[in-house]
Protein backbone atom coordinates (compact mmCIF):
# COMPACT_ATOMS: atom_id res chain seq x y z
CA UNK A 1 12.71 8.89 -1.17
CA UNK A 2 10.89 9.07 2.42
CA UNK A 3 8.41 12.01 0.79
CA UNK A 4 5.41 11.38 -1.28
CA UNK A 5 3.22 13.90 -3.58
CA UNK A 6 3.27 17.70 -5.01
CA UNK A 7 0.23 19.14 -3.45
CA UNK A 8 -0.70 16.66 -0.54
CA UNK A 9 2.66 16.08 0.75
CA UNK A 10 3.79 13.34 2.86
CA UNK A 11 7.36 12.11 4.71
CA UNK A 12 6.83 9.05 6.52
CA UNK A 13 9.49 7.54 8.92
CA UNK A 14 9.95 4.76 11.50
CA UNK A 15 11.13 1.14 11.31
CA UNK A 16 9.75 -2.31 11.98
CA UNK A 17 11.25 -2.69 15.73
CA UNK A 18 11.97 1.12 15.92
CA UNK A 19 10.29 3.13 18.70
CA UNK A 20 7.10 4.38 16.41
CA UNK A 21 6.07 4.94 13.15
CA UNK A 22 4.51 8.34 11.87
CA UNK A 23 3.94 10.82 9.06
CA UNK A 24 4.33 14.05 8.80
CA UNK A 25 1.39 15.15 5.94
CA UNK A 26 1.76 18.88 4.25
CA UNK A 27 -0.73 20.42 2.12
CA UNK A 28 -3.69 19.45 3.82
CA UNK A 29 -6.51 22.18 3.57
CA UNK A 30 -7.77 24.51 6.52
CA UNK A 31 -10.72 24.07 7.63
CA UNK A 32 -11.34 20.18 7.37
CA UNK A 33 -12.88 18.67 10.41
CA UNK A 34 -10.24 15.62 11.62
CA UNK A 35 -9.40 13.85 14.71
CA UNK A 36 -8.15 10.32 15.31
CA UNK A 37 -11.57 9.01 15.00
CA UNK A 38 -11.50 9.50 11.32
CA UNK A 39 -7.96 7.46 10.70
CA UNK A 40 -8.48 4.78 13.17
CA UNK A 41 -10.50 2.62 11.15
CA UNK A 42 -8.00 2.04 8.48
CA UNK A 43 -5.15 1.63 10.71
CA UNK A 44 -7.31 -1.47 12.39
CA UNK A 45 -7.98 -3.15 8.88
CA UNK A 46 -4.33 -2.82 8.18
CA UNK A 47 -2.69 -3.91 11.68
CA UNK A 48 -1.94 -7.23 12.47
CA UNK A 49 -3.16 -10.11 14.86
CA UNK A 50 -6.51 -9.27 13.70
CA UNK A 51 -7.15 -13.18 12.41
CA UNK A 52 -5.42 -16.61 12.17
CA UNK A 53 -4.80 -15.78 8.92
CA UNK A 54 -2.33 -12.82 9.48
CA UNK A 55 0.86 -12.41 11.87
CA UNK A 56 0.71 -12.95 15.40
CA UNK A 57 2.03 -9.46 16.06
CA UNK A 58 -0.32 -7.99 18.40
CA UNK A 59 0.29 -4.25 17.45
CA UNK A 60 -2.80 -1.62 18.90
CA UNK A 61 -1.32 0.52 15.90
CA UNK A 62 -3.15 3.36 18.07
CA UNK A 63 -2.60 6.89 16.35
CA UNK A 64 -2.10 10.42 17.94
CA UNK A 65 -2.29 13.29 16.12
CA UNK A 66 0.54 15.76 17.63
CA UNK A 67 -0.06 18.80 15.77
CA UNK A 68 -1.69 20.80 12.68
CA UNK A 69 -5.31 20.55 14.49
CA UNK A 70 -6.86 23.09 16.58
CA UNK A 71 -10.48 22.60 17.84
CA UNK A 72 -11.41 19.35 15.65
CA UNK A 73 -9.98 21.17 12.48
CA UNK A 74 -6.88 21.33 10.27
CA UNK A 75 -5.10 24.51 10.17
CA UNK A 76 -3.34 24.26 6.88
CA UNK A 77 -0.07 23.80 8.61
CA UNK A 78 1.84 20.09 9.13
CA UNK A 79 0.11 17.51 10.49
CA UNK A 80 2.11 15.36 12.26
CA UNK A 81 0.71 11.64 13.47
CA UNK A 82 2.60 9.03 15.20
CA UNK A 83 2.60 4.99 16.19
CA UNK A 84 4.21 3.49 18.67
CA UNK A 85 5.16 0.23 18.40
CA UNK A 86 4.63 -1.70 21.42
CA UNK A 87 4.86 -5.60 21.08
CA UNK A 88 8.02 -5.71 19.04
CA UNK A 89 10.28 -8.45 19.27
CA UNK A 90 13.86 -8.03 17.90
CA UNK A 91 15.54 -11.01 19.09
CA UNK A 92 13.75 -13.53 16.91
CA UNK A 93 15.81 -11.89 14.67
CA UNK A 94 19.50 -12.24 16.27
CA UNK A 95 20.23 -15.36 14.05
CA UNK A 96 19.55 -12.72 11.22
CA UNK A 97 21.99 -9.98 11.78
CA UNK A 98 24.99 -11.74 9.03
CA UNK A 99 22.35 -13.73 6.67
CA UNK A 100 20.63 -12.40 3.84
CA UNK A 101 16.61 -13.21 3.70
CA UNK A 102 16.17 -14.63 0.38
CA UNK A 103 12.92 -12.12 -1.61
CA UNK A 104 13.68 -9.37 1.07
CA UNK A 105 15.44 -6.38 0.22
CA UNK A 106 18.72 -7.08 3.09
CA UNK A 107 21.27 -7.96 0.02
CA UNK A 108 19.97 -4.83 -1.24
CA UNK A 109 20.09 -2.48 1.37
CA UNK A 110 23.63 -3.60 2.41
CA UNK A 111 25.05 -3.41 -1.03
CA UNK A 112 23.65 0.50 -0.96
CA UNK A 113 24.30 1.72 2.39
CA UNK A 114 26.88 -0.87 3.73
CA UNK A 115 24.28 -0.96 6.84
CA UNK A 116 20.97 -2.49 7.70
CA UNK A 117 18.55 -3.25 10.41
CA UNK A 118 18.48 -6.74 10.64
CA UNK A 119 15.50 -6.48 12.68
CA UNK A 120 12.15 -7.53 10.47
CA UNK A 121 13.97 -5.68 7.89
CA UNK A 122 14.07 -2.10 9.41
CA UNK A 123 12.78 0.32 6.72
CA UNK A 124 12.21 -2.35 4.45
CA UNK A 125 9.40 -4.37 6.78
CA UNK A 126 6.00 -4.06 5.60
CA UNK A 127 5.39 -2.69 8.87
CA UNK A 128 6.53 0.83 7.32
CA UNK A 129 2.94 0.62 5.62
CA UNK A 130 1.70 1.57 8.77
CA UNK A 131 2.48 5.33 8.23
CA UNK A 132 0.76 5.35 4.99
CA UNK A 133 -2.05 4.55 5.75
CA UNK A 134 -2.92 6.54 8.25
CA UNK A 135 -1.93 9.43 5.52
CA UNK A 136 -4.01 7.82 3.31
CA UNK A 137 -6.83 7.90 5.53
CA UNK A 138 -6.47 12.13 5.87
CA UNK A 139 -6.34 12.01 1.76
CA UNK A 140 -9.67 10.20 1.61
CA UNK A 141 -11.37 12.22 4.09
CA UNK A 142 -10.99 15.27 1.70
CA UNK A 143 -11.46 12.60 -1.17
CA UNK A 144 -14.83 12.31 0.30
CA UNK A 145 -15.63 15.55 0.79
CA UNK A 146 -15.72 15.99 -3.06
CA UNK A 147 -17.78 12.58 -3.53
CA UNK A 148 -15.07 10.28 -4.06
CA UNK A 149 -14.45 6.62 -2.33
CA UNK A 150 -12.46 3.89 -2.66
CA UNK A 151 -13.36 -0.01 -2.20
CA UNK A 152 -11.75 -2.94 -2.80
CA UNK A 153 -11.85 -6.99 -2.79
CA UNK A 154 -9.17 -9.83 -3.10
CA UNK A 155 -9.48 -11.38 -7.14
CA UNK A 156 -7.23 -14.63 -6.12
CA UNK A 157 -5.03 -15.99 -3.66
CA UNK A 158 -2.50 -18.38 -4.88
CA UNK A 159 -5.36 -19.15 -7.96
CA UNK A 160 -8.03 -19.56 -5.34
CA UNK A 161 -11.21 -17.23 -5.47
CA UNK A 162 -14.09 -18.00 -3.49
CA UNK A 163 -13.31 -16.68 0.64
CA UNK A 164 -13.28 -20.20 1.87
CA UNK A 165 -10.77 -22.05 -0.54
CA UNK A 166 -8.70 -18.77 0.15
CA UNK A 167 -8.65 -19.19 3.60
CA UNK A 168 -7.96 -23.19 3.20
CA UNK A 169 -4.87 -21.76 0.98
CA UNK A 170 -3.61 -19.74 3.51
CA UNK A 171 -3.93 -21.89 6.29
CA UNK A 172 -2.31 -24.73 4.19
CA UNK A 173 0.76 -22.72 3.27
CA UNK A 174 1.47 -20.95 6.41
CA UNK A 175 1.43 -25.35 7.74
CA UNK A 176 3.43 -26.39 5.72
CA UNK A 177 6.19 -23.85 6.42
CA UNK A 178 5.22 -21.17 3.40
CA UNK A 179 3.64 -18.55 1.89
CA UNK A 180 0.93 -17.65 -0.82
CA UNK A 181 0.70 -14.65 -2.88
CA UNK A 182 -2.41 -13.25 -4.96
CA UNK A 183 -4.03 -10.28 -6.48
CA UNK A 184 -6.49 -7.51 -5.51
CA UNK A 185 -8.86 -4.72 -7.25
CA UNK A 186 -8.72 -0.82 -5.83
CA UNK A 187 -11.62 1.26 -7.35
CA UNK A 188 -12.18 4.69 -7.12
CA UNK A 189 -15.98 5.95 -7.56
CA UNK A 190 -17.08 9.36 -8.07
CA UNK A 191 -13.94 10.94 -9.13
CA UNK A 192 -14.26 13.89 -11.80
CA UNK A 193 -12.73 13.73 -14.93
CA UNK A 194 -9.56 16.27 -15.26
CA UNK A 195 -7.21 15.01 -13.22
CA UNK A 196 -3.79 13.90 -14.07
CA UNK A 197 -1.02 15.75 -15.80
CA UNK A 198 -0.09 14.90 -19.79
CA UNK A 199 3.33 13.37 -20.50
CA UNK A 200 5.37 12.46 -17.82
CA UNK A 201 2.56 13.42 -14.99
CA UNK A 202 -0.08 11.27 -16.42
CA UNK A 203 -2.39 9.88 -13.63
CA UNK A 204 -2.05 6.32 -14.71
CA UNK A 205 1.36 6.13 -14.01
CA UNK A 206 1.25 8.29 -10.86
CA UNK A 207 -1.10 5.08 -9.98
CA UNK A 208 1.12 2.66 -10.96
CA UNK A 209 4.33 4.24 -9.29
CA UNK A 210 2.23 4.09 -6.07
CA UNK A 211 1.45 1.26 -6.13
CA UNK A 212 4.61 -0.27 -7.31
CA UNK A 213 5.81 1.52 -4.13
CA UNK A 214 4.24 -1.22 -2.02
CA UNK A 215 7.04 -3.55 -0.63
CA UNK A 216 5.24 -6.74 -1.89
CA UNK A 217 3.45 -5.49 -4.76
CA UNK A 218 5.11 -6.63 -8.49
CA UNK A 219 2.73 -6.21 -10.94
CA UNK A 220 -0.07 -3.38 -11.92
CA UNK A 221 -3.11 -3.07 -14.17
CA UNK A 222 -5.18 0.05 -14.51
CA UNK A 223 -8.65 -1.05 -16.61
CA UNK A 224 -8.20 -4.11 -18.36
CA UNK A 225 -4.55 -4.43 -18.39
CA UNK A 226 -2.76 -6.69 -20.32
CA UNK A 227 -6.18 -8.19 -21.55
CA UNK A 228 -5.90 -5.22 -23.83
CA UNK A 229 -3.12 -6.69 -25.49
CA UNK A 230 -4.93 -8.91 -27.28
CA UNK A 231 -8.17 -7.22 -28.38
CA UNK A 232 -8.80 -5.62 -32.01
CA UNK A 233 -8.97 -1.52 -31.46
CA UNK A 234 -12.69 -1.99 -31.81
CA UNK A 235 -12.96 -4.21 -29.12
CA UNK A 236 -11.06 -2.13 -26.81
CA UNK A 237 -12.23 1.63 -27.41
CA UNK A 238 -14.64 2.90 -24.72
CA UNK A 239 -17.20 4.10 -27.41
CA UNK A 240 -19.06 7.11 -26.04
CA UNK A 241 -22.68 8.44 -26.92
CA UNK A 242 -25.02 11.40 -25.32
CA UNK A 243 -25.12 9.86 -22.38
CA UNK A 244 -21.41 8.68 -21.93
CA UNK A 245 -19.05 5.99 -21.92
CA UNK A 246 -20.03 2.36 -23.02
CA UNK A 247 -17.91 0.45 -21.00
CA UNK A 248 -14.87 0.68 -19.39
CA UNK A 249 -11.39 -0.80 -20.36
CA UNK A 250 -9.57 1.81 -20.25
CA UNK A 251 -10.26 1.92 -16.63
CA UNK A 252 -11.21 5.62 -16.00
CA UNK A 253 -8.46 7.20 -17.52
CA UNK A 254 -7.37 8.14 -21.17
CA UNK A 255 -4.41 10.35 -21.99
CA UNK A 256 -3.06 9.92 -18.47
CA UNK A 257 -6.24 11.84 -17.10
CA UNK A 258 -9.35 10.54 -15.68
CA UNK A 259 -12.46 10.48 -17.57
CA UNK A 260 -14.51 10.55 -14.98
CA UNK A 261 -15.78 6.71 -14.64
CA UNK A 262 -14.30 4.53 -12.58
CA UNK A 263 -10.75 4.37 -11.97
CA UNK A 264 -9.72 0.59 -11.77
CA UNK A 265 -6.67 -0.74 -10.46
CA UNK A 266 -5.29 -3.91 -10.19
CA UNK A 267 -2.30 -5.42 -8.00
CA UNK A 268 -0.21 -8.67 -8.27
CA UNK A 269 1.24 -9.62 -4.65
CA UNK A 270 3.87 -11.79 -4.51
CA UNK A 271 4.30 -14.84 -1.79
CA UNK A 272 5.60 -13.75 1.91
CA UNK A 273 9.13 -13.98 1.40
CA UNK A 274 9.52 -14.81 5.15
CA UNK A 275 8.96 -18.16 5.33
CA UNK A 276 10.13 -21.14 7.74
CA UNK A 277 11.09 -23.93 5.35
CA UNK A 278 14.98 -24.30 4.63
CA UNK A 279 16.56 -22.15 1.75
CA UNK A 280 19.74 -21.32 0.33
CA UNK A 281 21.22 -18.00 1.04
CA UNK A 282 24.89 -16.17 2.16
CA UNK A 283 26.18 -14.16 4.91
CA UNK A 284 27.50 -10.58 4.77
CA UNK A 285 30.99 -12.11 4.52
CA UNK A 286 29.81 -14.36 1.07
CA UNK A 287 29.88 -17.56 2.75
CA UNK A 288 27.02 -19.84 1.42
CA UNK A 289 24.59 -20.66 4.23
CA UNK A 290 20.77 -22.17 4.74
CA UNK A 291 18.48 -19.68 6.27
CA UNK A 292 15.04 -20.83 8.00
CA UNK A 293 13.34 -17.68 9.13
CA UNK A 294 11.37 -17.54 12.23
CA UNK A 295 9.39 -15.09 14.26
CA UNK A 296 5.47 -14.10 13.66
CA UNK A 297 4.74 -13.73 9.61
CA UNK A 298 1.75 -12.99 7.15
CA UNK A 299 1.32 -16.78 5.64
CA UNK A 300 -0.20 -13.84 2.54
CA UNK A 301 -0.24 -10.56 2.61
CA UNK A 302 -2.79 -10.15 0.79
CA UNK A 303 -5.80 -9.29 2.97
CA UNK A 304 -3.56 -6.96 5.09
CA UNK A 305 -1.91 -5.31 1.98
CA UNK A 306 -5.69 -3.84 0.61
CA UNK A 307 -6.11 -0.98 2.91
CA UNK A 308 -2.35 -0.20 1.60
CA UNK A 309 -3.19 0.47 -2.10
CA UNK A 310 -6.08 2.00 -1.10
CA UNK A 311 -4.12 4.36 1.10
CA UNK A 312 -2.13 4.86 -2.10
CA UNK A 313 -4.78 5.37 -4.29
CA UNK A 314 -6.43 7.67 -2.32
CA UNK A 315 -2.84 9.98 -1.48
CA UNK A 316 -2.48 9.93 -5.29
CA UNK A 317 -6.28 11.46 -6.53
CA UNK A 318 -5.94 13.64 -3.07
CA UNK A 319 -2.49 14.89 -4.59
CA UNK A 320 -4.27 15.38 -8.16
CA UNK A 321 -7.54 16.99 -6.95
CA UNK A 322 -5.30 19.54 -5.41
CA UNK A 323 -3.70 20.40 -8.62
CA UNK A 324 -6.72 20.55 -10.85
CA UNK A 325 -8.05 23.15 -8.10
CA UNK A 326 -5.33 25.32 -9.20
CA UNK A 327 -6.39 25.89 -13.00
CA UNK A 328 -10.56 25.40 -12.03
């Protein structure tokens, strides 16, 4: 499950101490003005070494587009875009190769293939992220071009929520040898209503696949979430009038298609599971062993993981914009 989407079509590839990274997107429309200028951006919010707060993985995460562009626009055939990784460092990981990480997926992996890449986790490593986003930042240059954008912000980290007790959070964990976890808000402004498929293609849960998709990411909300759980019906309803909706809970969609409002998304993020104090774990021969992991790690993930989901976000409406095309 490398490819993503119907209509806007990715396949990603690459590993964490592989060669590069890339995408290869299909589906894109002719005619779009693109160049590396336009996916850049994200690819810097997302890399790491940007702050004391996130790994001290130096990456550029520099991106070259190697095909499906002629003169500064897309053709309508693949677009292929590609990352090298430059300042990877595999042997911090040689103690690794016969110990399972405890919260990564190498138990996993290894019980599936009967192989793994010991190195940051291989496919695994949130490093694979890096592919999606620059895919995501293609999907939200057409988003744009039909007056849709995505923001986000950070809710909590580790039930912290002003930037500076964050930070202290952060900084505190990744001292004492650990991680922190949180959660963050992905909106989407200016999207028409229409899209999303009834029944099993309902835009909500095309959302909340994405999104679950995320290495790190174990719990979503679109609109109010499980806050809607314990209202009366009256309570919850978005009551309309003339001039529209009253409020919002359902979060911009209803039906599994968006109402036009704002589509609101929430994401729980667990702790780093790469951490450096002492745990219990076993080899790939069952032996019990302790397991301290070293190397360069996110203390949270958090601030790096936001330009992720909106990456997501935005590959998902792309996706569904291109199928409401075909009936409007």
């Amino acid at each position: 499950m490398n490819t993503f989407g119907r209509n806007f079509k990715i396949t990603t590839f690459g590993e964490s101490h592989g060669k590069a990274l890339g995408v290869v997107i299909d589906g894109c429309p002719a005619g779009m003005a693109l160049s590396e200028e336009d996916i850049q951006p994200l690819l810097d919010r997302r890399k790491p070494g940007n702050s004391p707060l996130s790994s001290a993985r130096t990456e550029p995460d520099k991106v070259t587009i190697l095909s499906g562009i002629f003169e500064g626009k897309t053709t309508g055939t693949p677009i292929a875009l590609l990352v090298y990784n430059e300042e990877a460092h595999p042997v911090d990981y040689d103690d690794l190769r016969e110990k399972f990480r405890p919260g990564h997926a190498d138990f996993t992996y290894f019980m599936k293939y009967g192989i793994r890449d010991h190195r940051g986790g291989g496919r695994s490593s949130g490093r694979e992220t890096v592919a999606r986003v620059a895919a995501g930042a293609v999907a939200m240059k057409i988003l744009s071009g039909n007056g849709i954008t995505i923001r986000s912000r950070i809710l909590e980290v580790h039930g912290k929520t002003s930037p500076d007790q964050i930070e202290k959070e952060i900084l505190s964990a990744q001292e004492a040898g650990d991680s922190v976890g949180g959660t963050a808000e992905i909106i989407a402004k200016g999207c028409p209503a229409g899209l999303g498929d009834p029944v099993f293609g309902k835009l909500d849960a095309q959302i909340a696949g994405a999104m679950m998709g995320i290495g790190a990411v174990k719990g979503v909300e679109i609109g109010d979430g499980f806050a809607a759980a314990k209202r009366f019906g009256n309570e919850n309803n978005d009551q309309m009038t003339s001039d529209g909706f009253l409020s919002n809970h359902a979060g911009g969609i209803l039906g599994g298609i968006s109402t036009g409002q704002d589509i609101v998304v929430r994401i729980g993020v667990k702790p780093t599971p790469s951490i450096a104090k002492t745990q219990q774990t076993r080899d790939i021969h069952g032996n019990e062993v302790e397991i301290s992991v070293k190397g360069r790690h996110d203390p949270c993930i958090v601030p790096r993981i936001v330009p992720v989901a909106e990456a997501m976000l935005a590959l998902v409406l792309a996706d569904c914009l291109l199928e409401q095309k075909k009936y409007r």
